[in-house]
Protein backbone atom coordinates (compact mmCIF):
# COMPACT_ATOMS: atom_id res chain seq x y z
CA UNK A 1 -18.35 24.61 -31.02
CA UNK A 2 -19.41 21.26 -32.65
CA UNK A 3 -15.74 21.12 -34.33
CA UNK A 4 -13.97 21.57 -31.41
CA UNK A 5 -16.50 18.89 -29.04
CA UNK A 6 -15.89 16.28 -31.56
CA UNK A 7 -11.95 17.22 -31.20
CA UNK A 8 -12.24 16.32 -27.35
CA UNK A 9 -14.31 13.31 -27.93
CA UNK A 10 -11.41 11.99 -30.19
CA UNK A 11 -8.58 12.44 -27.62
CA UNK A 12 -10.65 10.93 -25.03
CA UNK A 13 -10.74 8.08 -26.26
CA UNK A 14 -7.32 7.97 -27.39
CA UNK A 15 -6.22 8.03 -24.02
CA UNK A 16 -5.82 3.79 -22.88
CA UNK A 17 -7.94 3.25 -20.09
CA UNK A 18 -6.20 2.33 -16.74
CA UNK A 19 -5.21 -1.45 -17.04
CA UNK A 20 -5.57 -2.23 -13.22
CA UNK A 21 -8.66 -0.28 -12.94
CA UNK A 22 -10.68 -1.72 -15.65
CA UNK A 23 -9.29 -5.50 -14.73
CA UNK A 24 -10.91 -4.59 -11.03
CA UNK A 25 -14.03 -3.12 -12.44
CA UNK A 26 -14.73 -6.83 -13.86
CA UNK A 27 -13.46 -8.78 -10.98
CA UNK A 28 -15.70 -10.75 -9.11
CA UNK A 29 -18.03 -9.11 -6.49
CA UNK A 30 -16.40 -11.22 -3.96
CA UNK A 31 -12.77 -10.21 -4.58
CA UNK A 32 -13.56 -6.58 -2.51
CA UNK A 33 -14.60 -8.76 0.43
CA UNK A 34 -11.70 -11.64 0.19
CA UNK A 35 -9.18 -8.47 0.20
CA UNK A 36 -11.11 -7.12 3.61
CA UNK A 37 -10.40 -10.49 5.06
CA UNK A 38 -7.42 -11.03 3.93
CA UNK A 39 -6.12 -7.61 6.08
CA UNK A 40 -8.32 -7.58 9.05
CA UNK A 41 -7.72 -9.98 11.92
CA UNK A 42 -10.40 -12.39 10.77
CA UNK A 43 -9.68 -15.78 12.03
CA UNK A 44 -7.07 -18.04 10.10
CA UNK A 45 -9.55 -20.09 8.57
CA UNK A 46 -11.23 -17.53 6.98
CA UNK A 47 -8.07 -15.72 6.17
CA UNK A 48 -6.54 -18.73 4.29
CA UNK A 49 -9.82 -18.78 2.26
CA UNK A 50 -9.70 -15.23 1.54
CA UNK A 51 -6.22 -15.57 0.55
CA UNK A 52 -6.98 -18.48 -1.78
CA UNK A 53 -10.09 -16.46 -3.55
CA UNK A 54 -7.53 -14.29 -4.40
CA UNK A 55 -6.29 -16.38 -7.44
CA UNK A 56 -9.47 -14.95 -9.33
CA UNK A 57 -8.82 -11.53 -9.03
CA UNK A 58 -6.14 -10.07 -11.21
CA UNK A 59 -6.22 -6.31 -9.84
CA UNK A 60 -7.10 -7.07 -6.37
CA UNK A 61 -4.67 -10.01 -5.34
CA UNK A 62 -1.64 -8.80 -6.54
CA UNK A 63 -2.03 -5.65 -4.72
CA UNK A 64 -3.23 -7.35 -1.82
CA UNK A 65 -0.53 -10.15 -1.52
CA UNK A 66 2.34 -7.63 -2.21
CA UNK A 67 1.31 -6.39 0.90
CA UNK A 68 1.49 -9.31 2.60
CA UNK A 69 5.37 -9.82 1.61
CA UNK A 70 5.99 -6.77 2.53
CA UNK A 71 5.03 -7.85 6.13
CA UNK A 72 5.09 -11.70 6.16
CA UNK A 73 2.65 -13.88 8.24
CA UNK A 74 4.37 -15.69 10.79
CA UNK A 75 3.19 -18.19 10.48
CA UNK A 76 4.58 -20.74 8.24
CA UNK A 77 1.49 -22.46 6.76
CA UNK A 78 -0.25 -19.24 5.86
CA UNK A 79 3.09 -18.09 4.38
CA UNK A 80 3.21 -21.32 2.14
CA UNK A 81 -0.37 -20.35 0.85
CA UNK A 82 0.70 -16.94 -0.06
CA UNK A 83 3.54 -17.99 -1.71
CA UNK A 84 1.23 -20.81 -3.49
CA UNK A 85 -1.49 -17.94 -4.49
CA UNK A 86 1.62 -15.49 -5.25
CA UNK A 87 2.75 -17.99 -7.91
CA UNK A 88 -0.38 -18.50 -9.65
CA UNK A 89 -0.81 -14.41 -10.24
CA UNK A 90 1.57 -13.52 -12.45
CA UNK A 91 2.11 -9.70 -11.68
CA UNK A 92 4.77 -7.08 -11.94
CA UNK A 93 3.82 -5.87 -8.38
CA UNK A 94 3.74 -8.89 -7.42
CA UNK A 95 7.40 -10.11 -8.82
CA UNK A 96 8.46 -6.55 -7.44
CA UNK A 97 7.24 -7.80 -3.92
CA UNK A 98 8.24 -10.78 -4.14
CA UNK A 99 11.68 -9.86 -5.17
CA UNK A 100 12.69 -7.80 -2.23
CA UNK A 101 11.31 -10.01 -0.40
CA UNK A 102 13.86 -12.82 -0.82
CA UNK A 103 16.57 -10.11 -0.78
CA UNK A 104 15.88 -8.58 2.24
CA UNK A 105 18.50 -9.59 4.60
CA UNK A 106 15.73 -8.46 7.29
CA UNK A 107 13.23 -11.14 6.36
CA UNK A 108 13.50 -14.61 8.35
CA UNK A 109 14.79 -17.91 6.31
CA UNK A 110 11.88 -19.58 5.39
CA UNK A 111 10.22 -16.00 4.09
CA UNK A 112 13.15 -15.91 2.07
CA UNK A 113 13.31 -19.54 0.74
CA UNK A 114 9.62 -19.17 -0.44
CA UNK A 115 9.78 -16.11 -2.03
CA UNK A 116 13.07 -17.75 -3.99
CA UNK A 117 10.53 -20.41 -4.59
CA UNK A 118 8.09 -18.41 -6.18
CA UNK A 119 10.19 -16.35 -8.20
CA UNK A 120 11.30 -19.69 -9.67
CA UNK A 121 7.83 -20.25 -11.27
CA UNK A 122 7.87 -16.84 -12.57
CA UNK A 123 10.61 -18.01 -14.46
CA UNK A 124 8.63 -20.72 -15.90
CA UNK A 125 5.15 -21.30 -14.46
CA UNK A 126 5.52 -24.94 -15.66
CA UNK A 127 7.83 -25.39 -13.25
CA UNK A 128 7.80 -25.62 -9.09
CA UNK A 129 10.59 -25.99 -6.42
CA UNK A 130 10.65 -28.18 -3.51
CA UNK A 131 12.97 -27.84 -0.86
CA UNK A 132 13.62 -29.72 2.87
CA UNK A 133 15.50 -28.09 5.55
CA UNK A 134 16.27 -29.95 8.88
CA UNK A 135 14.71 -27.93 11.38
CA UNK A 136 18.08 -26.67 13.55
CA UNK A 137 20.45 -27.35 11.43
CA UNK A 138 22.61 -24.62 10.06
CA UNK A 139 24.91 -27.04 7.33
CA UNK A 140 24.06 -26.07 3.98
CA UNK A 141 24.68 -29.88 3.29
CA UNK A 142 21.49 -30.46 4.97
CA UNK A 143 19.29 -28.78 2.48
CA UNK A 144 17.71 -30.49 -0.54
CA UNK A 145 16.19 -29.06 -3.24
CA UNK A 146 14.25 -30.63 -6.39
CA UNK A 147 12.29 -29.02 -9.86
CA UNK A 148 9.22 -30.25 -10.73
CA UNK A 149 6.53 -29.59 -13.39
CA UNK A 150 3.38 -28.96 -14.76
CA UNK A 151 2.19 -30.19 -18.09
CA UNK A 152 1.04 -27.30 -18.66
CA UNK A 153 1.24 -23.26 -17.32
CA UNK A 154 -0.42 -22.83 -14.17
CA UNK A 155 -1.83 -19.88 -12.92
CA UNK A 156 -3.32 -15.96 -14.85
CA UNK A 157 -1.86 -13.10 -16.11
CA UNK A 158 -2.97 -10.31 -13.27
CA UNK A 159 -3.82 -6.65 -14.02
CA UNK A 160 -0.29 -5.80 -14.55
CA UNK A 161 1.88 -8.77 -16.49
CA UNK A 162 5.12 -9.49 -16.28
CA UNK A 163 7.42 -7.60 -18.01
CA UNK A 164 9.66 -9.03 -20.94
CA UNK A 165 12.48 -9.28 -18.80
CA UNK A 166 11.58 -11.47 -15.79
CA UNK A 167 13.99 -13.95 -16.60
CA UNK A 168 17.00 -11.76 -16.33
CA UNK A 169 15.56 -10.25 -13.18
CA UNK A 170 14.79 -13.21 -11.54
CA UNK A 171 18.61 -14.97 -11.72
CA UNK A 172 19.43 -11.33 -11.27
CA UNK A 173 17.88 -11.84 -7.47
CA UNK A 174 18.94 -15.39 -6.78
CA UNK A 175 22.59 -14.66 -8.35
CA UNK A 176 23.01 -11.59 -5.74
CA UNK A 177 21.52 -13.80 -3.17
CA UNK A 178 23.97 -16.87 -3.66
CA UNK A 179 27.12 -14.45 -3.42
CA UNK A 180 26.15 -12.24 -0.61
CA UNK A 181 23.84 -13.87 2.08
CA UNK A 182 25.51 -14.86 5.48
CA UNK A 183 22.84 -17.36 5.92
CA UNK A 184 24.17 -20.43 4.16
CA UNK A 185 21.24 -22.47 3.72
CA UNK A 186 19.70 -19.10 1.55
CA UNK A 187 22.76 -19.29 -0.68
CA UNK A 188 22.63 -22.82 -0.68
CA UNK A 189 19.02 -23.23 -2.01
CA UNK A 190 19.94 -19.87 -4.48
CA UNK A 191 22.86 -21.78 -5.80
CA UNK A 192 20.59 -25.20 -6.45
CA UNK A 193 17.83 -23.06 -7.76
CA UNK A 194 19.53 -21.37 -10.11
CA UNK A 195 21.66 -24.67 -11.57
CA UNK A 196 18.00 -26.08 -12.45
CA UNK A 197 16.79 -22.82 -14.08
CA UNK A 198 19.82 -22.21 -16.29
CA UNK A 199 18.63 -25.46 -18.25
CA UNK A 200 15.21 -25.32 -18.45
């Protein structure tokens, strides 16, 4: 009996623990509540700092913001903050999200210009995109776009990091994005994005 107890004992804990459970065992009490807020129609003030607390939670955010490009605020300033917060969690759910996001043909421009923008710091997390587009205007001509950096990395690894090939994936997106959107101020800022990522 003793032989075969010390036999299970062994394979226990040969089995890995759960990654995204043990990284939200050790989050920080407050991550459970910013997720609450976050999905209950709190007001937007204390949504946007929910969404912000997120950063420090590598199990919790990720799942939480996938869900939130999956169905997109509205509104445009609380989309820029999850796209901000999205950027600084580097996650494979959250590239996943993020990902269909910007080529869903379903989603409105500017959901699919930021995702585009934050799958450009998953590239390189040194590295951010601006872009400008006229409000109205439909010519592709009217759209700028510019790369800037960080000295340094910004953001954490979530619960779940991204995979080896995020790279690939990533012009993967924008390259199927340039050739087949109708909308051509998405193709245009694909296109631009793109050039600058080839030579970083």
């Amino acid at each position: 009996m003793k032989t075969a107890l010390c036999i299970v004992t062994a394979l226990t804990f040969a089995i890995p623990p759960n990654r995204t459970l043990w990284a939200q065992s050790t989050e920080p009490q407050s991550c459970a509540g910013a997720a609450t807020t976050v999905t209950s129609r709190s007001s937007n003030v204390e949504r946007a700092q929910a969404v912000r607390a997120l950063r420090d939670c590598p199990a919790t955010g990720p799942m939480i913001l996938a869900r939130e490009w999956a169905a997109p605020p509205t509104d445009s300033i609380a989309l820029r903050l999850v796209a901000s917060v999205s950027a600084e969690l580097r996650d494979a759910r959250l590239l996943a999200a993020v990902r269909n996001a910007a080529l869903s043909t379903s989603q409105s421009r500017i959901v699919r210009l930021e995702a585009m923008r934050t799958l450009a710091t998953y590239f390189d997390p040194s590295t951010f995109v601006l872009f400008r587009v006229r409000p109205g205007i439909e010519a592709p001509g009217y759209v700028s776009v510019a790369f800037g950096g960080w000295s340094s990395p910004r953001g954490e690894d979530g619960a779940e990091p991204l995979p080896a090939t995020t790279k690939a994936e990533v012009l993967s997106a924008l390259r199927q994005i340039r050739d087949t959107s109708v909308d051509p101020v998405v193709a245009k800022v694909a296109k631009d994005i793109i050039i600058g990522l080839e030579v970083l």
